[in-house]
Every structure is written in C-alpha cells, then in structure tokens.
Protein backbone atom coordinates (compact mmCIF):
# COMPACT_ATOMS: atom_id res chain seq x y z
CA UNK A 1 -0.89 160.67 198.52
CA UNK A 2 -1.88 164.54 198.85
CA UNK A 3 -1.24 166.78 195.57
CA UNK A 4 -0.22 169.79 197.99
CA UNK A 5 -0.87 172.09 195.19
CA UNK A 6 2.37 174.05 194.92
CA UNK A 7 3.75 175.07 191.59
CA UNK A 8 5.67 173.15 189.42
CA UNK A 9 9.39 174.21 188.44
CA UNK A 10 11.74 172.59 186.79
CA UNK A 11 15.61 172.36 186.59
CA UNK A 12 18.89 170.71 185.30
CA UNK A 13 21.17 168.61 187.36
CA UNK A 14 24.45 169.96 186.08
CA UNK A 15 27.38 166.77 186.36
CA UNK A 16 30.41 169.07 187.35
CA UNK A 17 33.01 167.87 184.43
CA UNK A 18 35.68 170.02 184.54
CA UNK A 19 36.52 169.07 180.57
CA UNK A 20 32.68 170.15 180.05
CA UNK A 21 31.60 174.23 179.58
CA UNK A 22 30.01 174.31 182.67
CA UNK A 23 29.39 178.26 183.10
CA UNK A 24 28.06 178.12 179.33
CA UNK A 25 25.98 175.48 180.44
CA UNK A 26 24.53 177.79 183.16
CA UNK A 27 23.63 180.25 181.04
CA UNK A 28 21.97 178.33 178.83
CA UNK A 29 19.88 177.00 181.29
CA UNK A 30 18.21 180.14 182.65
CA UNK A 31 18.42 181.35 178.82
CA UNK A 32 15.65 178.68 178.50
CA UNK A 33 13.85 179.54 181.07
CA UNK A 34 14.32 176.83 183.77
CA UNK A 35 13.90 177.40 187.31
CA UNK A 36 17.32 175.66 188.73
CA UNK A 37 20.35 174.05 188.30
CA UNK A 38 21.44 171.68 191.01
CA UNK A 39 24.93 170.08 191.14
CA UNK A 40 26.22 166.85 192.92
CA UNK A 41 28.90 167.53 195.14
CA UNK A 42 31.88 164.44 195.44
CA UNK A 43 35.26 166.20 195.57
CA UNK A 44 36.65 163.18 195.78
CA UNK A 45 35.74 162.82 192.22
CA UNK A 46 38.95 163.51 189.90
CA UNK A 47 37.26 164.78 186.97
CA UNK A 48 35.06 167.00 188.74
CA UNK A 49 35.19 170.80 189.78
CA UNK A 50 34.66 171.84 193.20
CA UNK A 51 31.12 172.11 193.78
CA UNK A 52 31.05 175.16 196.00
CA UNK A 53 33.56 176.86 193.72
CA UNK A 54 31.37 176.10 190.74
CA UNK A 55 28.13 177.28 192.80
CA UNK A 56 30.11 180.84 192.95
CA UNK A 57 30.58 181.12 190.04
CA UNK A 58 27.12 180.08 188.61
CA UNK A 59 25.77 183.16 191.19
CA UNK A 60 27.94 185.31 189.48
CA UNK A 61 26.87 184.56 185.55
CA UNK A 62 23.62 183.96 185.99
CA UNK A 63 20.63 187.03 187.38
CA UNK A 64 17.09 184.61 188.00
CA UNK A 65 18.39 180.63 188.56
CA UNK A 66 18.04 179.66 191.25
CA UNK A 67 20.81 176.72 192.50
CA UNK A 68 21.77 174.50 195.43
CA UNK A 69 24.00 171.57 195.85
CA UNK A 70 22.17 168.19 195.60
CA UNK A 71 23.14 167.22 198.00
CA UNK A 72 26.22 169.07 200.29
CA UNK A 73 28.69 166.42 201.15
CA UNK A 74 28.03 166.83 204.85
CA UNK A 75 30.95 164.60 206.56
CA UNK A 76 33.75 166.46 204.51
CA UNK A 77 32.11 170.18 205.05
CA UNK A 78 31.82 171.54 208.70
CA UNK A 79 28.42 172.65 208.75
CA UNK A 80 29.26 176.02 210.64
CA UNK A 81 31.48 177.06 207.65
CA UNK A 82 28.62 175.74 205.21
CA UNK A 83 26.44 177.83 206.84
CA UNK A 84 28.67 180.47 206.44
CA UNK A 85 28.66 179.71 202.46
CA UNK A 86 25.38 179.30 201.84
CA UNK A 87 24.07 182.34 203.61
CA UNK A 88 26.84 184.47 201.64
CA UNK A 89 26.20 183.02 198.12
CA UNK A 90 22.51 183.87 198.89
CA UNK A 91 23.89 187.36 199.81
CA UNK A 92 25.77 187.59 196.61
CA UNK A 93 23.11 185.97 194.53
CA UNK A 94 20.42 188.35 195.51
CA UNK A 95 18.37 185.30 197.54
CA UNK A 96 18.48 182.44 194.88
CA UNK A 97 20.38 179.95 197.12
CA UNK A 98 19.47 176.76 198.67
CA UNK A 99 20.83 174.03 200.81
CA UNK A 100 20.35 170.57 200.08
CA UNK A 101 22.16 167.87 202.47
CA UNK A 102 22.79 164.34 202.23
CA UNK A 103 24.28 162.44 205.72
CA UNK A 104 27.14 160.95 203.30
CA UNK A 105 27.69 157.92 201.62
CA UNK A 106 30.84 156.49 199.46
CA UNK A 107 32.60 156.06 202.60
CA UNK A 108 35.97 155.04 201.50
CA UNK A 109 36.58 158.18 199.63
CA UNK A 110 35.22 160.19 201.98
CA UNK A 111 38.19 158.92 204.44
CA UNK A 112 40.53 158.92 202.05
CA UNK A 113 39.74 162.75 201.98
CA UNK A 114 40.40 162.99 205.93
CA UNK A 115 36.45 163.03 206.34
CA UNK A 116 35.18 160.53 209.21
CA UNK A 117 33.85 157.35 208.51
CA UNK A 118 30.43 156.60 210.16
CA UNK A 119 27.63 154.25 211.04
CA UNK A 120 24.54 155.06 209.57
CA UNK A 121 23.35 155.95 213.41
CA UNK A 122 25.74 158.11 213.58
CA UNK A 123 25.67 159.83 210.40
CA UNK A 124 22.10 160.57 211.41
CA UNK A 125 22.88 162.38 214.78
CA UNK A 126 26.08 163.98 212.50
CA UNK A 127 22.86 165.50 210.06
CA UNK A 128 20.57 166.58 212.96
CA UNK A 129 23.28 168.46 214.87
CA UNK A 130 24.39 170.07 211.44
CA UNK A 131 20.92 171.41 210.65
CA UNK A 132 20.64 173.31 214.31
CA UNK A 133 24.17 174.64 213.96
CA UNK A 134 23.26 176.16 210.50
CA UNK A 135 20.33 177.49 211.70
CA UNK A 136 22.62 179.38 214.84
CA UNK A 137 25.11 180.54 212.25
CA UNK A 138 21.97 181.82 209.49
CA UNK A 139 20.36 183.80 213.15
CA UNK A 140 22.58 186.60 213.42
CA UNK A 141 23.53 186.56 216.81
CA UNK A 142 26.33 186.56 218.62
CA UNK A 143 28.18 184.40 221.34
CA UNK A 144 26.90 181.33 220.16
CA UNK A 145 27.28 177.74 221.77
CA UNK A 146 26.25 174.32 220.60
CA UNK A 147 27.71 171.28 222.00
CA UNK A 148 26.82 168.16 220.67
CA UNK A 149 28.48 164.55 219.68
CA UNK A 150 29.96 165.23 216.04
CA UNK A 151 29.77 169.42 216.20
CA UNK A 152 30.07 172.29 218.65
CA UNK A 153 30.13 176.18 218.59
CA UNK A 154 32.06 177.66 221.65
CA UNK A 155 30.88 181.39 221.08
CA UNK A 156 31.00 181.76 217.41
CA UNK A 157 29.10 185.04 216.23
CA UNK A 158 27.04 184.50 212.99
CA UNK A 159 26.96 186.60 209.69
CA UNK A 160 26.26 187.61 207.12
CA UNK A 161 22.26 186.81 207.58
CA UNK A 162 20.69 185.27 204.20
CA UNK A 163 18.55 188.05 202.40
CA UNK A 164 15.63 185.29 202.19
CA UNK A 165 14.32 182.09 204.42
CA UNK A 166 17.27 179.40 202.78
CA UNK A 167 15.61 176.29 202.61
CA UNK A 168 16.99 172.74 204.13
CA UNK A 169 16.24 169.77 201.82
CA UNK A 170 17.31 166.38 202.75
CA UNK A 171 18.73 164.10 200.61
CA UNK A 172 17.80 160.75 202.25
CA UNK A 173 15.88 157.49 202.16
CA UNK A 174 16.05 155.68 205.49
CA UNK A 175 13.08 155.27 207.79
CA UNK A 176 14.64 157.48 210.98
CA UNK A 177 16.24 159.98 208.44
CA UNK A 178 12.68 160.40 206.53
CA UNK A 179 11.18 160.89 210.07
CA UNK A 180 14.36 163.44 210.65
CA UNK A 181 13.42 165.40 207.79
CA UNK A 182 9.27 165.18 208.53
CA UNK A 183 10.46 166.78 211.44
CA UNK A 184 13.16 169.61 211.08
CA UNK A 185 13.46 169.79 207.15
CA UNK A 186 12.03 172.33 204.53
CA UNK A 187 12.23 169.42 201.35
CA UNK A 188 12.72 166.15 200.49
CA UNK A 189 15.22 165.37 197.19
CA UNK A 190 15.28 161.59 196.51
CA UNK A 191 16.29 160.49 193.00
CA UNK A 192 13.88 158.34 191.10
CA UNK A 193 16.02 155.34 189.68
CA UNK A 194 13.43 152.68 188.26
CA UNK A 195 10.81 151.96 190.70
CA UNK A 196 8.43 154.67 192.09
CA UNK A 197 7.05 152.76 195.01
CA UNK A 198 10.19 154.22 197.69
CA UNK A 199 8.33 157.22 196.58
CA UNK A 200 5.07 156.74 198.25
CA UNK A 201 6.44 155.00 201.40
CA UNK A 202 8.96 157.95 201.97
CA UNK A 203 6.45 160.61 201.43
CA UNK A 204 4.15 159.03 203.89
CA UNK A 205 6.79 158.46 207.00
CA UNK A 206 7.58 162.26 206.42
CA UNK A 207 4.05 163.07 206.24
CA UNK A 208 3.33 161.47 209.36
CA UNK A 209 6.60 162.66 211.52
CA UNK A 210 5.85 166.08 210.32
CA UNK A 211 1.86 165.94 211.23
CA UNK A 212 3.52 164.47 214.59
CA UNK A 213 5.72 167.14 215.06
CA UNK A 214 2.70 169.90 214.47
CA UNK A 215 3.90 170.62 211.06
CA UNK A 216 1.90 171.00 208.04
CA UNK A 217 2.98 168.32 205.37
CA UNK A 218 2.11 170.84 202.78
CA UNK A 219 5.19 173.17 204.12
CA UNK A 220 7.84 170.49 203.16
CA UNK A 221 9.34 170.66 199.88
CA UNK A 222 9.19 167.60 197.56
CA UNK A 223 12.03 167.92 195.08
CA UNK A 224 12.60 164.66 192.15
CA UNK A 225 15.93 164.45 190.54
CA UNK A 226 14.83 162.36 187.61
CA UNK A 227 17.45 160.44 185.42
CA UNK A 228 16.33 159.21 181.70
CA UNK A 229 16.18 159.92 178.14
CA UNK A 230 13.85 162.04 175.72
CA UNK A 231 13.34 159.99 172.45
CA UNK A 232 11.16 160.08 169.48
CA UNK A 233 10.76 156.20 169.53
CA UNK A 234 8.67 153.99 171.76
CA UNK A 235 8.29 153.77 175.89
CA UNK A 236 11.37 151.56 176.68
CA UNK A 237 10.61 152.22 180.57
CA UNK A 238 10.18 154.96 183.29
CA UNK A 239 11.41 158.24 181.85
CA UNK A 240 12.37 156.40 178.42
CA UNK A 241 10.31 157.54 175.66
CA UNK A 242 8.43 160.41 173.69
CA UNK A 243 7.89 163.62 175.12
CA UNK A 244 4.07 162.47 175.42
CA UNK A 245 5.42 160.11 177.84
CA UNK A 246 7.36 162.33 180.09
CA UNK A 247 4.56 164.67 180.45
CA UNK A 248 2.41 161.85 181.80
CA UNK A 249 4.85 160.24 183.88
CA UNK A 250 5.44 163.43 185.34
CA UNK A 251 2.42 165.05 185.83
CA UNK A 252 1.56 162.22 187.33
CA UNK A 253 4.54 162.32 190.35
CA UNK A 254 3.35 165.96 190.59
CA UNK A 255 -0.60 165.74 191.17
CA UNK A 256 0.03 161.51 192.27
CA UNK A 257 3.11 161.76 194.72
CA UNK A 258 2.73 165.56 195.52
CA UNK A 259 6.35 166.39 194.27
CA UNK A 260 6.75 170.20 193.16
CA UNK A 261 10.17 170.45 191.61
CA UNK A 262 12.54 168.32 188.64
CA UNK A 263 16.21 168.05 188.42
CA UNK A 264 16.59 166.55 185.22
CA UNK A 265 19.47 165.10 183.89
CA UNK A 266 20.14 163.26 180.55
CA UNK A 267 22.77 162.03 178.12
CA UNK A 268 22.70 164.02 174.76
CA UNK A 269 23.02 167.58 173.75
CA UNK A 270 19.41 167.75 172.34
CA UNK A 271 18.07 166.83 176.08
CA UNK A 272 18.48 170.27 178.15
CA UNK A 273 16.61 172.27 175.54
CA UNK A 274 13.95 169.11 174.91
CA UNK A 275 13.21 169.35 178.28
CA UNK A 276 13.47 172.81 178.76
CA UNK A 277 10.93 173.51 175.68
CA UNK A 278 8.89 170.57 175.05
CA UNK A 279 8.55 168.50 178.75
CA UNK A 280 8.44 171.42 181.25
CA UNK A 281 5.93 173.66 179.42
CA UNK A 282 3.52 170.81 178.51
CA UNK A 283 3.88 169.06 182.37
CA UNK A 284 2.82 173.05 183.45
CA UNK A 285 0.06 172.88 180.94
CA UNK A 286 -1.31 168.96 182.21
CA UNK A 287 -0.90 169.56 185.76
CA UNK A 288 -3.09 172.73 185.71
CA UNK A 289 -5.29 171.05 183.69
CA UNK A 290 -5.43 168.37 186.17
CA UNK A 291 -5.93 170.65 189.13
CA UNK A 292 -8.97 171.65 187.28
C-alpha cells in the first residue's frame, strides 16, 4: 500500500459521559497541542450527551481543534438539517469542522428512537443520497430539488455556506460502501480493533473505485481511530505496550497503510497527555525520518 505522504495529526476520541468534564476535557486537549477531538454520536445512549450539542459547545471553548462527529448517526439525523449544522458550526468555529458519517448500525435503538430500520442495501442508497443532498444544502443556491428513495428537497434554499471545503469521511467497512466512499468521499475512518489486515483490503477497494472513478487515491483522507493502552510494561498486543511500541506500530499504519490521522482513545487519566506528549511527537519524529 501507497504512503500518500500527507502529514500526520493526531487527536482524542472524546466518549460523551455526561458525569465526565467534557468541556475541560476539550481544553485540555488543544492545551496539549493535538490536532482533534472526535466524538461518537449514539443518542440513544442514556449516559451520554448529545453529540451535536456537545460539538457546539466544544466550537465555542476551544480557538485551533479541530472536531467532527465519528461518525454522524445518519438514519436518526436528516441529512438536509445536518448539512445545515455542520456548515454553521464551521461558520461559528472559524472553519475547523468536519463531517464524518456512518450508514447506521445498532438497529434496535435506532427504532426505538423513531429512526427507520434498514437493510444494509438500503442503508447504502440512504448514505449516497445523504452525501449529494449535503453537498446541495453546503452550495448556496437556491430552489433546490433532490428526489430520491430515502431523501428529497422540494425547493429548499441553502445557507449559511461553510467558510472552508468541509470534508466527508465515511465510517464504513463493507465492500460496496468502501467502493461508495472510493468514489464520492473525502476520508475513510475505520477503527482498528485487533487485526490490521481489514486495513489493507479496505484501502485497496477504495483505491481502486476511486482510480475508477478518475480520482486520485492520494485526495482521500485515511483517518484510524485506534483503541489501546500506553504502559510501561511489556507488548501484551496491538496498541498494548511501551510508548516505543506505539511509535512503531504507528508509524508503521502511517508510512505501511497510508493513514494520515489518530483518534486515540484509552482508559486512564495518564493516557491523553501520554499520548499527547510522548506517542504523537515521537510518531512525527519516525515517520519523517522514514520518509527520508
């Protein structure tokens, strides 16, 4: 696989507790210098904040983050009014939004939320219709019209228009929706849960739809969220061990699987500002080094 030779950044995959200090948490990570803070959205979760809610008010304490929902809970957010979101908190944010979308999953609580229930088929036409009615509603025109199975527009007029080019990053695995997002998307944000070899195979299909499609690979985002834990101890696996390990492992999904960006998350106060001051710097350092 290609190293496409973008910088690295690095951020923190906030859980949205409402019992946690999530704004302080926010602060602290631009304080240390990471690049973004990404936060799972399942309203259907109890213990959790809103995650659009919590994505305003992140804009407003924060001045350099940057931050997206990974990944928008598509079937129980009309992607017209999404739009409509995203393009305002990049307004308010001064351009430091992105959009991340998954097709949905968790079915059952999605319906129980008066969300539709849908066949994977379907839930891939559903994400393909959403990303060209976003794009309508970030153009700033008027009159517009989409009509398609899930979603329609029947002369909506768009506004306010983002202040910078908001990415679309698809959160998904399946062959047709990796081809989806070779095609239309701007990134790719899987989450790396053991084995790495989903990596490779996904990468590829969107390589190829995109070269297909008349895209450059290169253009497509590859974002990581990587789960695991910083230790002073021995490797116990993937993403268990030293910080020596981490910067390998790493480096080597960055200049090995071409991915650009981490959304780390770990259990343990003394693993934000481990990663944040011992694994990001060092994985900048390695992959340069690498890149000769």
């Amino acid at each position: 696989m290609p190293d496409y030779g973008r910088d690295v950044t690095f951020g923190y995959f906030l859980i949205p507790n409402a019992a946690d200090p999530l704004l302080d948490s926010a602060r602290e990570i631009e304080a240390r210098g990471l690049d973004w803070i990404g936060i799972q959205d399942h309203p259907y979760q109890r213990r959790f904040v809103d995650t659009w809610t919590l994505l305003g008010a992140i804009a407003a304490v924060t001045t350099r983050v940057g931050f997206f929902p990974d990944v928008a809970n598509l079937p129980l957010r009309p992607p017209a009014l999404m739009a409509k979101a995203a393009a305002s908190l990049d307004v308010l944010s001064g351009g430091r939004f992105e959009l991340a979308l998954g097709a949905g999953s968790f079915w059952d609580a999605i319906e129980a939320y008066g969300g539709p229930r849908r066949e994977p088929r379907d839930a891939l036409a559903a994400l393909q219709e959403a990303i060209q009615v976003i794009h309508l509603i970030w153009s700033g025109e008027r009159n517009l019209r989409f009509e398609g199975a899930h979603y329609r527009l029947a002369g909506a007029h768009s506004g306010p228009v983002p202040v910078h080019p908001i990415g679309i990053w698809l959160g998904v695995y399946g062959p047709r929706a990796l081809r989806l997002a070779g095609r239309l998307a701007d990134g790719w944000v899987p989450s790396l849960r053991g084995e790495t070899s989903f990596l490779r195979d996904g990468a590829a299909r969107i390589d190829d739809a995109a070269a297909a499609a008349g895209r450059d690979p290169a253009d497509i985002r590859r974002v990581l969220n990587v789960n695991g834990q910083i230790t002073d101890g021995g490797r116990m696996g993937l993403l268990r061990g030293p910080v020596e390990q981490w910067v390998d492992e790493l480096t080597d999904l960055a200049v090995g699987y071409g991915f650009d960006t981490f959304m780390f998350w770990g259990d343990g106060e003394d693993q934000l500002p481990r990663f944040a001051e011992e694994v990001a710097p060092a994985v900048r350092a390695q992959v340069a080094a690498e890149r000769g």
